[in-house]
N, C-alpha and C. Protein backbone atom coordinates (compact mmCIF):
# COMPACT_ATOMS: atom_id res chain seq x y z
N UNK A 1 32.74 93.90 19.61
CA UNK A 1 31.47 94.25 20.16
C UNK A 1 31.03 93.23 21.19
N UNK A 2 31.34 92.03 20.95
CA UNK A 2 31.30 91.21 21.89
C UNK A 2 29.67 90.30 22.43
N UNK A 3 29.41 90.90 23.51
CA UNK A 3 27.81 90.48 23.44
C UNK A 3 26.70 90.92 23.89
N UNK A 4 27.01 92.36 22.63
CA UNK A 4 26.24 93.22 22.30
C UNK A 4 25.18 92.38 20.61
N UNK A 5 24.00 92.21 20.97
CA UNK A 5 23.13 91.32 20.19
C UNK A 5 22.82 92.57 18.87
N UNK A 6 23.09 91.45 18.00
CA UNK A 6 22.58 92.41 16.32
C UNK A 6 21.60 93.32 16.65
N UNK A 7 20.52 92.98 17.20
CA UNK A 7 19.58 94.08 17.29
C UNK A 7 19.79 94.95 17.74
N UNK A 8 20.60 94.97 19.06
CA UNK A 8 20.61 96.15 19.76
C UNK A 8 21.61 97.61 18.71
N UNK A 9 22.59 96.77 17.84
CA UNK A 9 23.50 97.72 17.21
C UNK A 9 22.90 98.20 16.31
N UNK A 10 21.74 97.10 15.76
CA UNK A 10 21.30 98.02 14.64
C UNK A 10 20.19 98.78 14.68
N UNK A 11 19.22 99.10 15.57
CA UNK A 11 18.75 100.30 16.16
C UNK A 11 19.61 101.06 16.73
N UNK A 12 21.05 101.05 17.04
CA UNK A 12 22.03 102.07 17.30
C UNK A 12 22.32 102.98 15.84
N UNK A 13 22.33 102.11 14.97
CA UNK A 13 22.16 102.52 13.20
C UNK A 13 21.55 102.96 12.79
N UNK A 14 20.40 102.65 12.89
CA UNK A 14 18.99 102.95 12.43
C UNK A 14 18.44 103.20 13.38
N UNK A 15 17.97 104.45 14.23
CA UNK A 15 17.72 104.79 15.04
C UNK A 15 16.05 104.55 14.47
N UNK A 16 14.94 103.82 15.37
CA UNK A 16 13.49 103.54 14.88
C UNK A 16 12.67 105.05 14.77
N UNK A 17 13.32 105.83 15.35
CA UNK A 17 12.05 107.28 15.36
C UNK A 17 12.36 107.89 13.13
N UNK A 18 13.12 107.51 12.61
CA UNK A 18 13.28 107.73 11.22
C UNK A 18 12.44 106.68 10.54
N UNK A 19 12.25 107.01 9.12
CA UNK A 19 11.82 106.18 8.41
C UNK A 19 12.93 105.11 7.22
N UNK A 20 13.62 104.25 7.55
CA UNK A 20 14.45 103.82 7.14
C UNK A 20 14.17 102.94 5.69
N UNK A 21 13.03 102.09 6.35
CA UNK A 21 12.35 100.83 5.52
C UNK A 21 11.21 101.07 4.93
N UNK A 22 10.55 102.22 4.48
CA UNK A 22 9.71 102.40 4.33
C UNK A 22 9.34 102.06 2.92
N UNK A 23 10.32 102.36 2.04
CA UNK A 23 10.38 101.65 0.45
C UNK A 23 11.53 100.34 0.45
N UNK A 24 11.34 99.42 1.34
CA UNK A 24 12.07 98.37 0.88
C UNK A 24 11.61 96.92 2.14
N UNK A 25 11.81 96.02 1.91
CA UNK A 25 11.50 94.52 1.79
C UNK A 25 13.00 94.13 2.75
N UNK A 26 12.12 94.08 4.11
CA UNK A 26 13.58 93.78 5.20
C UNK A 26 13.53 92.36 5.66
N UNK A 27 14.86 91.68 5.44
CA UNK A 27 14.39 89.99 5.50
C UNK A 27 15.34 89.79 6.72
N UNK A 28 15.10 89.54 7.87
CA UNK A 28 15.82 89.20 9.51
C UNK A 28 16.06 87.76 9.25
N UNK A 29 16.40 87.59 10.63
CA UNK A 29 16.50 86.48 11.47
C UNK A 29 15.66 86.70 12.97
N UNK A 30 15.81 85.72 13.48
CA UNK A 30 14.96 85.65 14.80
C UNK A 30 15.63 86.30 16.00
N UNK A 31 17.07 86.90 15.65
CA UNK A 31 17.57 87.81 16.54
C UNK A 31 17.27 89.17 16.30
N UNK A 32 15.82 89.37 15.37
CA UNK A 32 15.65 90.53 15.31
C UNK A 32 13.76 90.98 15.48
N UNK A 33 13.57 89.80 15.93
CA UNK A 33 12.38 89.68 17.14
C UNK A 33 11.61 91.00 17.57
N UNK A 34 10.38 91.60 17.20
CA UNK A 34 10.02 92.46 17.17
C UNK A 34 10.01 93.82 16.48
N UNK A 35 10.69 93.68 15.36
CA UNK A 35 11.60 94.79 14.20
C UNK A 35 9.94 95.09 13.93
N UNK A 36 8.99 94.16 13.36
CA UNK A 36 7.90 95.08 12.92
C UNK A 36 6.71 96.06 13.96
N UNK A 37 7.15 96.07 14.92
CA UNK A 37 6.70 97.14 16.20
C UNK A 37 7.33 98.28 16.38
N UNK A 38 8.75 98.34 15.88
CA UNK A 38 9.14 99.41 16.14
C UNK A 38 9.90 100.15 15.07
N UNK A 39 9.93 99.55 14.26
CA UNK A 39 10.17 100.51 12.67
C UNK A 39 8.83 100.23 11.68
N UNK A 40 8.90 101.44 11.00
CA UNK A 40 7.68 101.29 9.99
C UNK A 40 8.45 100.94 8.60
N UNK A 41 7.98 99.97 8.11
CA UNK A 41 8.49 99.46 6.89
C UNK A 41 7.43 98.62 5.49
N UNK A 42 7.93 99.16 4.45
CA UNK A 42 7.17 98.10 3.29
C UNK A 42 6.69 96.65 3.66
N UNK A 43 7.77 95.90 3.84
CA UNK A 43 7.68 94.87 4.64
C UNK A 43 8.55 93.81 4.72
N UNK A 44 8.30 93.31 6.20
CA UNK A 44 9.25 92.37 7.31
C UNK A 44 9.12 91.03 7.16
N UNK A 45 10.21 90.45 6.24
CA UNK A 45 10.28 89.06 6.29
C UNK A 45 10.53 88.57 7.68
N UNK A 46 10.34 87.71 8.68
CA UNK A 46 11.23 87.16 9.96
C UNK A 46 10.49 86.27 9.83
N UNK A 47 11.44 84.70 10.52
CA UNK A 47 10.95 83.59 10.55
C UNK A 47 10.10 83.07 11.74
N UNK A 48 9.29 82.69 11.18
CA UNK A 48 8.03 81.76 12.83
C UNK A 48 8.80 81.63 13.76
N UNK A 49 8.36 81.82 15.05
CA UNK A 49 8.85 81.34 16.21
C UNK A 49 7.92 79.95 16.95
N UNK A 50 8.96 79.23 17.48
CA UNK A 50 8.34 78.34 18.17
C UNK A 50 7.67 78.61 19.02
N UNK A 51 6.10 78.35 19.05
CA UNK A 51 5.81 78.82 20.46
C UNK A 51 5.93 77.56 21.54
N UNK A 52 6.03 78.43 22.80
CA UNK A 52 6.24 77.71 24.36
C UNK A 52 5.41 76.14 24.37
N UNK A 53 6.59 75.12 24.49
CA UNK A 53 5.66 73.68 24.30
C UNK A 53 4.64 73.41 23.56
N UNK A 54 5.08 73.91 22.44
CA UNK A 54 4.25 73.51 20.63
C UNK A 54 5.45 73.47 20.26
N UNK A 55 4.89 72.78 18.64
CA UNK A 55 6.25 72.71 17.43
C UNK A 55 5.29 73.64 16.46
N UNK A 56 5.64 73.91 15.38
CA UNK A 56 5.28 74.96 14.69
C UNK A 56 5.04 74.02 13.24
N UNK A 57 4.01 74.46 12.14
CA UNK A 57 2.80 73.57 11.77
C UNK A 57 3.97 72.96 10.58
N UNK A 58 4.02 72.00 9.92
CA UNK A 58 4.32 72.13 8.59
C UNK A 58 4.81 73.11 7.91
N UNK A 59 3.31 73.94 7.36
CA UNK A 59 3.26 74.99 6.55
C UNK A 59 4.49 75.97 7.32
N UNK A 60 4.70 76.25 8.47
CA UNK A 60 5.34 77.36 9.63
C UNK A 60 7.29 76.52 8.80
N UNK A 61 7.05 75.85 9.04
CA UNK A 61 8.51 75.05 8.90
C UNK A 61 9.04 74.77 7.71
N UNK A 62 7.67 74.82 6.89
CA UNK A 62 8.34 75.01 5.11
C UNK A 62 8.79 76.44 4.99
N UNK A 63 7.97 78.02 5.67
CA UNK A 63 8.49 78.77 4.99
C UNK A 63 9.57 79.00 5.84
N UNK A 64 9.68 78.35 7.16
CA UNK A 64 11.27 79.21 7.66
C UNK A 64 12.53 78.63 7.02
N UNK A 65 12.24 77.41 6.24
CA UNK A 65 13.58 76.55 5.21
C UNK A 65 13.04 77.42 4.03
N UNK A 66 12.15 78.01 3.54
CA UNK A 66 12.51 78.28 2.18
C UNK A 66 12.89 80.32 2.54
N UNK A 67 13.20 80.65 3.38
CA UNK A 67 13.70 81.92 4.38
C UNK A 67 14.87 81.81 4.59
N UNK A 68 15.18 80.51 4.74
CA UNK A 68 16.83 80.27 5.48
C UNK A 68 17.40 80.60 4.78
N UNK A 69 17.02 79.81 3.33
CA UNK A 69 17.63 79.53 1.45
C UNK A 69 18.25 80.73 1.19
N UNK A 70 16.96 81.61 1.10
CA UNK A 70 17.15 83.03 0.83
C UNK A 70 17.96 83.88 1.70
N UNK A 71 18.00 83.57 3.00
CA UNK A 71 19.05 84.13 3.88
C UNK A 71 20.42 83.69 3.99
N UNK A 72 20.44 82.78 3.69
CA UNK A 72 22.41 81.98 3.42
C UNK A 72 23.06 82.57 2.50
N UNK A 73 22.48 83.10 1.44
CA UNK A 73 23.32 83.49 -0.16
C UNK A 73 24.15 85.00 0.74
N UNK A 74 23.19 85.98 1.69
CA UNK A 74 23.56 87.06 2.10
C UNK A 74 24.61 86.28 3.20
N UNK A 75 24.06 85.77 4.43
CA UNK A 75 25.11 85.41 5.35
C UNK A 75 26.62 84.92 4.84
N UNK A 76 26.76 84.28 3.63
CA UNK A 76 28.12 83.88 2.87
C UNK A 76 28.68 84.59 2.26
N UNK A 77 27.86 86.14 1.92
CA UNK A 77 28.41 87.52 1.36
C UNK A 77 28.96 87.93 2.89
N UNK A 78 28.15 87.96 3.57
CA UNK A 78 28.88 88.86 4.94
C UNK A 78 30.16 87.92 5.35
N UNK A 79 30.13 86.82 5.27
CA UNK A 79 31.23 85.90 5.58
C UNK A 79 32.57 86.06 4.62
N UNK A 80 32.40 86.14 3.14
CA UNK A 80 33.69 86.47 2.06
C UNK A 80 33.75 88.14 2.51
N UNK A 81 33.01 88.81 2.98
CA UNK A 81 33.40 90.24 2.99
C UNK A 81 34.04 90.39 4.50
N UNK A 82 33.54 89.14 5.33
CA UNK A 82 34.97 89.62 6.57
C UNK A 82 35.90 89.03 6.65
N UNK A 83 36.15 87.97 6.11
CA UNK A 83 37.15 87.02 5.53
C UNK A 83 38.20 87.84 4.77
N UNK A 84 37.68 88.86 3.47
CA UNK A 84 38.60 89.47 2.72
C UNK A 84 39.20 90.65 3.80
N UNK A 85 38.41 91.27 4.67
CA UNK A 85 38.93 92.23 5.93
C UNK A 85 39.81 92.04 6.79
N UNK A 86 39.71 90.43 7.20
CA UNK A 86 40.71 89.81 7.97
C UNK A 86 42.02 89.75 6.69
N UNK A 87 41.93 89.55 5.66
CA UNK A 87 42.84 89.11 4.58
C UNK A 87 43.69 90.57 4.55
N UNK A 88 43.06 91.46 4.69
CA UNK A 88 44.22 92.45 4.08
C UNK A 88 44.31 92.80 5.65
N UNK A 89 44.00 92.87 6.96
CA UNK A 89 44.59 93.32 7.88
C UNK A 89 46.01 92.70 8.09
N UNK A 90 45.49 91.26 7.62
CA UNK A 90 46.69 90.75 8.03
C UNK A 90 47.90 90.38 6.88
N UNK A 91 47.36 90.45 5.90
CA UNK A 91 48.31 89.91 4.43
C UNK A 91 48.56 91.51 3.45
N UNK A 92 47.42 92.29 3.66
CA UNK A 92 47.63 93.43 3.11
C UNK A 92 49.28 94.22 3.03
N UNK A 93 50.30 94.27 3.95
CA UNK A 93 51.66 94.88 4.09
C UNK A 93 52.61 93.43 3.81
N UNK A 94 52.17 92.33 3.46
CA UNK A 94 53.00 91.18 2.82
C UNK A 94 53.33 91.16 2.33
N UNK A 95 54.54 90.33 1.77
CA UNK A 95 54.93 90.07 0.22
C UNK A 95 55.18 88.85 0.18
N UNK A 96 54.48 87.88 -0.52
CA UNK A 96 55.05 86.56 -0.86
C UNK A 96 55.35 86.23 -2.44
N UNK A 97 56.40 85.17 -2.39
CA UNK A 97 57.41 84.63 -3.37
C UNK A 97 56.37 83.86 -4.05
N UNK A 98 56.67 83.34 -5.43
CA UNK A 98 55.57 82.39 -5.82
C UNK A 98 54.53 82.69 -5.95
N UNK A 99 53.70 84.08 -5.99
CA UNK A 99 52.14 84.58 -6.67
C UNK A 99 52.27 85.89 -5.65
N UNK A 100 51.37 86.47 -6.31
CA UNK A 100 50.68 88.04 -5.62
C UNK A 100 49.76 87.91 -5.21
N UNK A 101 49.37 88.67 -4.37
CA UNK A 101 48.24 88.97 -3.30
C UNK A 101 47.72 89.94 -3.95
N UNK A 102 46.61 91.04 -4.20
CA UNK A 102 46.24 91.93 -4.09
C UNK A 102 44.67 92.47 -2.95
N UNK A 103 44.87 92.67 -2.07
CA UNK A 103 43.79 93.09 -1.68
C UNK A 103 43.78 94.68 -1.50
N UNK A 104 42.21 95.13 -1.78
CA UNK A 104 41.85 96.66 -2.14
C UNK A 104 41.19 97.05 -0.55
């Protein structure tokens, strides 16, 4: 896909004229900048933005670290789930001596 930005693919997915989020709790990142304008949803976690020559308060900077927390456990699922994708594209038709592979 290249550098085609998360957002743009996933309003290719989720096209905004549907109701996608409407019973569920959507937690972004800051590459998804404006999500609560154009989908209607329960509701939109996204982290503070810095504004233009300010820093953002304390309070702004505790919840985007206690956001991150909660967002790493998923980013390291998406990471073992393309990791195992790369694993069987490339090890999947293998055979090695000394232990088995199985990938599904």
């Amino acid at each position: 896909m290249g550098k085609t930005h998360d957002y743009r693919i996933f309003k290719e997915e989720f096209p905004p004229t549907e109701d996608w989020f409407t019973e569920h709790e959507v937690h972004v990142d800051l590459g998804f900048y404006g999500i609560e304008k154009d989908y209607a949803g329960k509701a939109f976690s996204i982290p503070h933005k810095k504004p233009k020559q300010q820093e953002l308060t304390q309070e702004q900077k505790a919840e985007n670290k206690l956001r991150a927390r909660q967002r790493v456990t998923v980013e390291h699922s998406i990471c073992g789930f393309s990791t195992g994708q790369k694993l069987s594209r490339n090890c999947g038709r293998c055979t090695y001596s000394g232990f088995s592979l199985s990938v599904q």
